[in-house]
C-alpha atoms as a PDB file:
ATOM      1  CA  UNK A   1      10.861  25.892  22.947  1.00  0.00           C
ATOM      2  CA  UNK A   2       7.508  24.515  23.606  1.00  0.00           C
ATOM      3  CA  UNK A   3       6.727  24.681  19.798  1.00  0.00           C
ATOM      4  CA  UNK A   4       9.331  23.123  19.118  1.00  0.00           C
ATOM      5  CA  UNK A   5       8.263  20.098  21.330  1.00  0.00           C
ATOM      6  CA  UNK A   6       4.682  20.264  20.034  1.00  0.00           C
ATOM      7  CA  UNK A   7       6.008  19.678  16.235  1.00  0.00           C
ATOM      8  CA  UNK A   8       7.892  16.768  17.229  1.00  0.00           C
ATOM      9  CA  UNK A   9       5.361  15.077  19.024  1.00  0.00           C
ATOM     10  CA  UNK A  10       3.371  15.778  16.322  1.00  0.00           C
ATOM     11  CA  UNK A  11       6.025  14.465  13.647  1.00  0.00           C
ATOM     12  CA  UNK A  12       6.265  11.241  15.710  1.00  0.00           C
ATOM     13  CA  UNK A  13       2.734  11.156  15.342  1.00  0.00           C
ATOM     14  CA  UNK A  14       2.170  11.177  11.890  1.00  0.00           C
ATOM     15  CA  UNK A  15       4.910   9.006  11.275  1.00  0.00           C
ATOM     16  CA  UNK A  16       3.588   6.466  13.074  1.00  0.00           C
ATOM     17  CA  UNK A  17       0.278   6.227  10.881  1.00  0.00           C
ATOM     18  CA  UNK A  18       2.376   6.376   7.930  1.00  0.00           C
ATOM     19  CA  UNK A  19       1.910   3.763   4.955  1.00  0.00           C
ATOM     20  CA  UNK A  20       4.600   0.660   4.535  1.00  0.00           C
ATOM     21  CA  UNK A  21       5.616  -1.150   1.298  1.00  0.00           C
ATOM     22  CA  UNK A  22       6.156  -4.764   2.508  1.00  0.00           C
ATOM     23  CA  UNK A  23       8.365  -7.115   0.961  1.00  0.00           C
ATOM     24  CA  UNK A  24       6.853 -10.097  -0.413  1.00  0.00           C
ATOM     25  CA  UNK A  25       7.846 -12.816   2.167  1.00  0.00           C
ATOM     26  CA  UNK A  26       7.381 -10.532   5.284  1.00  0.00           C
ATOM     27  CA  UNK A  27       3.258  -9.850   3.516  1.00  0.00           C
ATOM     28  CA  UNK A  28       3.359 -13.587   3.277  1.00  0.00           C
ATOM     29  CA  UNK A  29       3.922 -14.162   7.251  1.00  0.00           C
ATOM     30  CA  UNK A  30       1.457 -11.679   8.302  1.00  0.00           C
ATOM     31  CA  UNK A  31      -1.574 -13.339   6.113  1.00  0.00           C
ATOM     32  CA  UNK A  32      -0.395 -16.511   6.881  1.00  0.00           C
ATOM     33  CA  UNK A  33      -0.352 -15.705  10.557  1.00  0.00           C
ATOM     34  CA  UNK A  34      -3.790 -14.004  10.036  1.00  0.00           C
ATOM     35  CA  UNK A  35      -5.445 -17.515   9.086  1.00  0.00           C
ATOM     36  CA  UNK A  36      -5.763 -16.166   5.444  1.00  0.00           C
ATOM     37  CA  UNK A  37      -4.091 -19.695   3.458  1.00  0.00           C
ATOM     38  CA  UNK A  38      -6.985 -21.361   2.660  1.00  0.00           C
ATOM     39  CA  UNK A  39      -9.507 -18.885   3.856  1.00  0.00           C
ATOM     40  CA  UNK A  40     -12.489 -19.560   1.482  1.00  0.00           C
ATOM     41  CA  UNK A  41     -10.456 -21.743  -0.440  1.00  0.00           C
ATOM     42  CA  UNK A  42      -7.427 -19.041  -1.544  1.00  0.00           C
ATOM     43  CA  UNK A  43      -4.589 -19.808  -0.643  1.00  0.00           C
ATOM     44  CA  UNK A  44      -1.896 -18.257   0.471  1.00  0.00           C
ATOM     45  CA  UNK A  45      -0.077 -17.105  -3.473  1.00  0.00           C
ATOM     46  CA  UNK A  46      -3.870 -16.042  -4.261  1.00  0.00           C
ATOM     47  CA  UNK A  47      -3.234 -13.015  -1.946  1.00  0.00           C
ATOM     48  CA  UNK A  48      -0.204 -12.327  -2.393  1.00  0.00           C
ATOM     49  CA  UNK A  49      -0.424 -12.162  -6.293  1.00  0.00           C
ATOM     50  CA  UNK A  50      -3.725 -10.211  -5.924  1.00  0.00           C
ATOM     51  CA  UNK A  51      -1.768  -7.543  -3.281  1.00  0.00           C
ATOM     52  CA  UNK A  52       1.190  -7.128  -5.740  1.00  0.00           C
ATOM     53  CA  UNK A  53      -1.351  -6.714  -8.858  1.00  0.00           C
ATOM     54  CA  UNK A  54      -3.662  -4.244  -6.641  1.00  0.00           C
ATOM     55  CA  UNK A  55      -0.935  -2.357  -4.852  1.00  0.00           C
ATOM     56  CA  UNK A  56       2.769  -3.286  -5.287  1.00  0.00           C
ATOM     57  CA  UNK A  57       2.438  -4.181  -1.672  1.00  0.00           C
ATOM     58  CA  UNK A  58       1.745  -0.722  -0.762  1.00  0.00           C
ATOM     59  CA  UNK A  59      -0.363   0.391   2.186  1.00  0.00           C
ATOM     60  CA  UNK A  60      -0.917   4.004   1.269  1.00  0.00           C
ATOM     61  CA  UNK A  61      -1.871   3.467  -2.199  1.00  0.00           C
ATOM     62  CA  UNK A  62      -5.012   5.293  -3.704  1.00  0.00           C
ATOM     63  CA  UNK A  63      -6.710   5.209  -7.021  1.00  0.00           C
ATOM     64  CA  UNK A  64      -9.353   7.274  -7.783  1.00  0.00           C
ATOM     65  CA  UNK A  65     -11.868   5.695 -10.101  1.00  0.00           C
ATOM     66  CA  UNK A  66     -14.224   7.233 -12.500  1.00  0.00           C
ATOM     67  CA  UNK A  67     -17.168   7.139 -10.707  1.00  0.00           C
ATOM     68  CA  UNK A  68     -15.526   9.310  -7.985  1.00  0.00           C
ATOM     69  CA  UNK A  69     -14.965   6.724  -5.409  1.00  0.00           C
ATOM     70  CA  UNK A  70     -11.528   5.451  -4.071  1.00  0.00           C
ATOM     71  CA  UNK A  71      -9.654   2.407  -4.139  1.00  0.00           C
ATOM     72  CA  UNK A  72      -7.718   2.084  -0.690  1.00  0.00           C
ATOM     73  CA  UNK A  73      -4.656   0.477   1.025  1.00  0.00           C
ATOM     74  CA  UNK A  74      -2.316  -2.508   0.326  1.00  0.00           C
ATOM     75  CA  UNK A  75      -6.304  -4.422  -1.213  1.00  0.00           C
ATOM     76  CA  UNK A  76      -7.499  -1.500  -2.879  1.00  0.00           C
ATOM     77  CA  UNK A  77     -10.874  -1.605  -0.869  1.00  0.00           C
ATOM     78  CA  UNK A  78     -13.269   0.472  -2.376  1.00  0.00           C
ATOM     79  CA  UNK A  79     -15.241   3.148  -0.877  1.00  0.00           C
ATOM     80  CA  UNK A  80     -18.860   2.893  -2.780  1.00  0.00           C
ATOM     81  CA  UNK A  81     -19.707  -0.276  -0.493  1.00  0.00           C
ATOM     82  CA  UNK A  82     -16.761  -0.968   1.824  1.00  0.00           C
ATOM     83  CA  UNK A  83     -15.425   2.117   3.679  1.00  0.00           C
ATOM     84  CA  UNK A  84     -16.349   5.494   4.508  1.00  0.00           C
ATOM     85  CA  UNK A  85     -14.277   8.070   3.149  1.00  0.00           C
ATOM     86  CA  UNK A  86     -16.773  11.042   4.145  1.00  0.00           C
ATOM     87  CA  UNK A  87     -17.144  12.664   0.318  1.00  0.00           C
ATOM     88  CA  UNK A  88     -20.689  10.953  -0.298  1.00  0.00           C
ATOM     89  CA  UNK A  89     -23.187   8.365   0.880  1.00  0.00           C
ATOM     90  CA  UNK A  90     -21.577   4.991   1.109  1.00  0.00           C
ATOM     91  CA  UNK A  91     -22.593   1.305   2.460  1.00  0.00           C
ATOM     92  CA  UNK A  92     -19.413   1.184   4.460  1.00  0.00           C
ATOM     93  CA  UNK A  93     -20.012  -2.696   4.952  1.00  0.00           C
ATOM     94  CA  UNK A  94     -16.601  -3.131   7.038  1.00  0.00           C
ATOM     95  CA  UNK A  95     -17.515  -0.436   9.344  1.00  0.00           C
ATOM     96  CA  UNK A  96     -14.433   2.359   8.998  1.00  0.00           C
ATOM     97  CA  UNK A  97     -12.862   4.834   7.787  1.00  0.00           C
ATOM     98  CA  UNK A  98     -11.357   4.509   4.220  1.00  0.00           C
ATOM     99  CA  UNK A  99      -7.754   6.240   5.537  1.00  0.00           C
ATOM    100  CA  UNK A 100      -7.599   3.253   8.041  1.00  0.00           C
ATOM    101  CA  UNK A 101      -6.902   1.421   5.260  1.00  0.00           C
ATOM    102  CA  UNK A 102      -4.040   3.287   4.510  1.00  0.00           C
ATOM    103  CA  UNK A 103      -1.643   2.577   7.140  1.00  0.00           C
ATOM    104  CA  UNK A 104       1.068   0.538   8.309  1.00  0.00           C
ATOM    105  CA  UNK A 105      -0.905  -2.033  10.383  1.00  0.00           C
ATOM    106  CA  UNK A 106      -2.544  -4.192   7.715  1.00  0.00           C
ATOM    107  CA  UNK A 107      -5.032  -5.884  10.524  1.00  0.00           C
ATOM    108  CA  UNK A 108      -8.482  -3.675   9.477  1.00  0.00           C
ATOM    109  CA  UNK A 109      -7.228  -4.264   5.529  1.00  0.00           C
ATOM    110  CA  UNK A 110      -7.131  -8.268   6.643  1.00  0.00           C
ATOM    111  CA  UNK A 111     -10.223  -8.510   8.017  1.00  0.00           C
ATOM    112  CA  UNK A 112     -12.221  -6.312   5.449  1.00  0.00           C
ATOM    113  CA  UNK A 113     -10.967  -8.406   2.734  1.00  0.00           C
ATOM    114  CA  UNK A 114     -11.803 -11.202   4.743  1.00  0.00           C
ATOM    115  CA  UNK A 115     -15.395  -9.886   4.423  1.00  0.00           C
ATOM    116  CA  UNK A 116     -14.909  -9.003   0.929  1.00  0.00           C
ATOM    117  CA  UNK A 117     -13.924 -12.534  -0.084  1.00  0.00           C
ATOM    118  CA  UNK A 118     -17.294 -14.115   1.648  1.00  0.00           C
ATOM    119  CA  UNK A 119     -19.454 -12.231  -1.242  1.00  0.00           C
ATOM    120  CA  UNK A 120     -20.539 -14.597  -4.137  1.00  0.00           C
ATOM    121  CA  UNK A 121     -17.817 -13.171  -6.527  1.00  0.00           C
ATOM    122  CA  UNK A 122     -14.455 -13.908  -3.620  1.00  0.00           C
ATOM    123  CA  UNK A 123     -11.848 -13.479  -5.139  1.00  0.00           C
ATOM    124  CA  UNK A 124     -13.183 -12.031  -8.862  1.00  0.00           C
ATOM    125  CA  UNK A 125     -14.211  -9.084  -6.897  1.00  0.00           C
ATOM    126  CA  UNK A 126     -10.844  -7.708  -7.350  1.00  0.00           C
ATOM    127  CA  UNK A 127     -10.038  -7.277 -10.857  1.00  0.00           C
ATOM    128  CA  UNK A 128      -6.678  -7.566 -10.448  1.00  0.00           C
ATOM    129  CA  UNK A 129      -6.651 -11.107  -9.406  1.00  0.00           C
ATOM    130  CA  UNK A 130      -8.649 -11.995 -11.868  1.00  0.00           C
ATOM    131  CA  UNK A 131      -6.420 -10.475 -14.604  1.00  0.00           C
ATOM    132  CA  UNK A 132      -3.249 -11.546 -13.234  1.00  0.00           C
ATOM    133  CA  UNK A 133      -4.178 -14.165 -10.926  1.00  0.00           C
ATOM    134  CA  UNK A 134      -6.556 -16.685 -11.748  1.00  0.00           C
ATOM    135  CA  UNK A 135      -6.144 -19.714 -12.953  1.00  0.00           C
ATOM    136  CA  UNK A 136      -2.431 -19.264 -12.611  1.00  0.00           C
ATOM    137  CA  UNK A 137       0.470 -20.897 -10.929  1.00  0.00           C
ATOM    138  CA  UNK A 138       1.322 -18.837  -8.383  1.00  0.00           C
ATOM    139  CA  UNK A 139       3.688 -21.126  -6.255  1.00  0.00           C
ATOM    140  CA  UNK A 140       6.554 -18.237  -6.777  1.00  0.00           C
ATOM    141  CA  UNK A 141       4.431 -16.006  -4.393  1.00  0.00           C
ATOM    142  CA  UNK A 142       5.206 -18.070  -1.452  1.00  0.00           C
ATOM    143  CA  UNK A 143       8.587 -19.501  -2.687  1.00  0.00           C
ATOM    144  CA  UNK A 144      11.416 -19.490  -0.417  1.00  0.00           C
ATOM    145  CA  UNK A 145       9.005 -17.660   2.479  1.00  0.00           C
ATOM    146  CA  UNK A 146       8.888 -20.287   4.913  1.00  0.00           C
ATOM    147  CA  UNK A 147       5.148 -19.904   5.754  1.00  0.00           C
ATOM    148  CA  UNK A 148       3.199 -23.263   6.223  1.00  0.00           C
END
């Protein structure tokens, strides 16, 4: 009986630091509440378009890149020079752990990106924005979401 208890405190657990796909307009409210429209001039469809392109709005999303480093969370945050994933020396310039990036709460992902955006390059540090994004009406990002 007790192990029975133990596994589902431990289910309830991992479920709770479990990634979350988030539907466009419900992304939209959370960066907009985070003070991200218009952060260093991006607005709102910037992120948006660059979190589809990166992630599909996914927060446990991976990719493993070529020079063995990892590409983390709902962003894709990188772990040569923003996050710690443990596997080799890294710069780790938003001060966690790579799997934080990973779940449901997007609040460390926010405010890492936030970081990430201050660097000369903003936005072109993520290649997907710059593919997909750039120079691009993006007013259906934010269409119909009631945000600002």
């Amino acid at each position: 009986m007790a192990a029975l208890v133990l596994l589902s405190i431990v289910a309830c657990l991992l479920v709770g630091n479990m990634g979350k796909i988030f539907r466009r307009c419900e992304l939209a409210q959370v960066l907009h509440q985070a003070g991200m429209d218009g952060f260093r001039g991006y607005s709102l469809a910037d992120w948006l378009c660059m979190a589809f392109h990166e992630s599909r709005f996914n927060t446990d999303t991976v990719d493993h890149e070529a020079d063995g480093s990892t590409d983390n969370g709902i962003f894709q945050i990188n772990s040569r020079q923003w996050c710690d994933d443990y596997k080799r020396s890294a710069r780790n310039l938003c001060h966690m752990h790579c799997s934080d990036l990973l779940t449901s709460n997007i609040n460390d992902d926010i405010v890492c990106a936030m970081q990430i955006v201050q660097q000369p390059r903003g936005m072109g540090a993520w290649l997907a924005w710059r593919k997909h994004c750039e120079g691009h009406d993006l007013s259906q990002w934010v269409e119909g979401c009631n945000v600002g």
